[in-house]
Structures are given as structure tokens and as C-alpha cells.
Protein backbone atom coordinates (compact mmCIF):
# COMPACT_ATOMS: atom_id res chain seq x y z
CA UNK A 1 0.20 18.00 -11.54
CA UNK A 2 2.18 15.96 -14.21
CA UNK A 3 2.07 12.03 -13.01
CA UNK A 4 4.52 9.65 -13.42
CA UNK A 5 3.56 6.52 -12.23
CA UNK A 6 -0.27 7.98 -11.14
CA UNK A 7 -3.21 6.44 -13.13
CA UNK A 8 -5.05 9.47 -15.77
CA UNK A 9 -8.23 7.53 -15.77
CA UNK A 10 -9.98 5.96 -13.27
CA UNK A 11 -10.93 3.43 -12.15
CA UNK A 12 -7.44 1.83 -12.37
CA UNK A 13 -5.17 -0.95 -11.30
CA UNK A 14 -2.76 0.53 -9.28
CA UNK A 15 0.40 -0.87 -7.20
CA UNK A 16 0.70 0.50 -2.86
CA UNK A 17 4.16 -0.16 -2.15
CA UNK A 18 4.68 -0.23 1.58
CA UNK A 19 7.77 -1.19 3.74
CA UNK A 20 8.52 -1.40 7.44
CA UNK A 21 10.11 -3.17 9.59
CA UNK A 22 9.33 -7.33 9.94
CA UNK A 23 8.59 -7.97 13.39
CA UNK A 24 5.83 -5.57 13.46
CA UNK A 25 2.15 -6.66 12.19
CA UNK A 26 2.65 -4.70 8.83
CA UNK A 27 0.83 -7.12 6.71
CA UNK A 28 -2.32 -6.63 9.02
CA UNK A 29 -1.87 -2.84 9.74
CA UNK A 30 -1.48 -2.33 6.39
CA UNK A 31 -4.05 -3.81 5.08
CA UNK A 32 -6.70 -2.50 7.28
CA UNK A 33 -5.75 1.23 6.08
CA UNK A 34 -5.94 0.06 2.66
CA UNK A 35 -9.20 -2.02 2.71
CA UNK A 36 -10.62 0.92 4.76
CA UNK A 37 -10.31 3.15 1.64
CA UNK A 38 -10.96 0.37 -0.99
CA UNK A 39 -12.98 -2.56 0.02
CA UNK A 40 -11.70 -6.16 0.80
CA UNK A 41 -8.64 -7.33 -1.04
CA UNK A 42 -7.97 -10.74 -1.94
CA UNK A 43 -4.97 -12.23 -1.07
CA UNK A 44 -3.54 -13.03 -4.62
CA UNK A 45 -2.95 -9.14 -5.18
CA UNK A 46 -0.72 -8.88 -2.06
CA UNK A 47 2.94 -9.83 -2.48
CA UNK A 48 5.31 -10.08 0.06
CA UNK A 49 8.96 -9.79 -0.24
CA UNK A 50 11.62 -10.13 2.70
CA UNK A 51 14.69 -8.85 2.97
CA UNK A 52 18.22 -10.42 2.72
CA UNK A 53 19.02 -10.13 6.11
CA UNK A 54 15.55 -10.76 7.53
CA UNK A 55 14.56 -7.71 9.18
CA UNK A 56 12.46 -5.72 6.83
CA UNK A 57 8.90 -6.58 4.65
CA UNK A 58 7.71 -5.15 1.78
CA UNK A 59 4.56 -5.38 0.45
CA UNK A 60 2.68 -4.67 -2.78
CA UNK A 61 -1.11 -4.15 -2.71
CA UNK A 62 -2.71 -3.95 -6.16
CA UNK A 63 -5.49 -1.51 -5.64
CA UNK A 64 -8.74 -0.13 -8.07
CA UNK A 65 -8.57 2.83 -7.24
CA UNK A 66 -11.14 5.26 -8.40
CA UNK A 67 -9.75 8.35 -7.65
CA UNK A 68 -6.56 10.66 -6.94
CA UNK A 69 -8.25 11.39 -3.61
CA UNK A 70 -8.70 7.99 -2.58
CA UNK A 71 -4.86 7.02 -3.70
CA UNK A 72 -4.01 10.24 -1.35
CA UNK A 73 -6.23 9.43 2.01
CA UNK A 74 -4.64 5.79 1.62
CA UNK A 75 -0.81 7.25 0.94
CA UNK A 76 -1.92 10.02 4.08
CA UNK A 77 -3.10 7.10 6.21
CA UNK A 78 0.09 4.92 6.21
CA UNK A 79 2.56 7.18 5.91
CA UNK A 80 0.91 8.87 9.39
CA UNK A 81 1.40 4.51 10.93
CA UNK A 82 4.28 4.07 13.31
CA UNK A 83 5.07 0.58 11.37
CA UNK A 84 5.37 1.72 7.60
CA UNK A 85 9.23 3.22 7.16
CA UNK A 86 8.01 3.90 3.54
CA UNK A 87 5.12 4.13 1.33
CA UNK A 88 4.81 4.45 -2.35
């Protein structure tokens, strides 16, 4: 597999893009599947963005992650969470 955007050597810095809607508890959902697979993450490599009109969140974890099959157990978790419309 040929990867655009995914890291060749690891460990690596790596950006989880995750969006959903803004009145859920994405920030804290999310975070908990992503810590679960890579340890605690500080709060200056999380940034939030809101939409225009208010209703959606994204969110922007930078992750080390140390391998393709952590990156994929993290993408499998919070794509399978009711509150993330997108994950990438």
C-alpha cells in the first residue's frame, strides 16, 4: 500500500482529524479512543475549530504513532462512535 499522507517510519508525528457534530461530547469521546491507543495527550496538540454556523467541531489530535496498526485500531475505533461524522 502506497501512502499519501501515512508516516514510512515510525515513530512519527501524525495529525487525527475528526469531525462530528457540536452538541455532542466529541472532544471527550474522542479523546478517550485516542489516548486509549496512544497514551495521554496534552492539550497543546489538540486544536479545535468550529464551524460558521455553529453546529459542527473539528478537531486535530497530533499523535506519535508507532505503527500502521495503531493509526488503524484508532481510525477503526472512531469511525465505529455514533458522534464522529468523519475521521481522517
Amino acid at each position: 500500500m502506497s501512502g499519501g499522507a501515512t508516516p514510512k517510519e515510525f515513530p512519527s508525528e501524525f495529525p487525527i482529524k475528526v469531525m462530528g457534530r457540536h452538541d455532542s461530547d466529541l472532544r471527550s469521546l474522542t479523546q478517550a479512543i485516542i489516548e486509549r491507543h496512544s497514551g495521554p495527550i496534552a492539550d497543546s496538540r489538540v486544536r479545535t475549530r468550529t464551524s460558521a454556523d455553529g453546529n459542527f467541531l473539528a478537531l486535530t489530535y497530533l499523535v506519535l504513532a508507532s505503527s500502521r496498526e495503531q493509526l488503524d485500531a484508532i481510525y477503526r475505533e472512531l469511525t465505529a462512535c455514533k458522534s464522529v461524522l468523519m475521521a481522517l
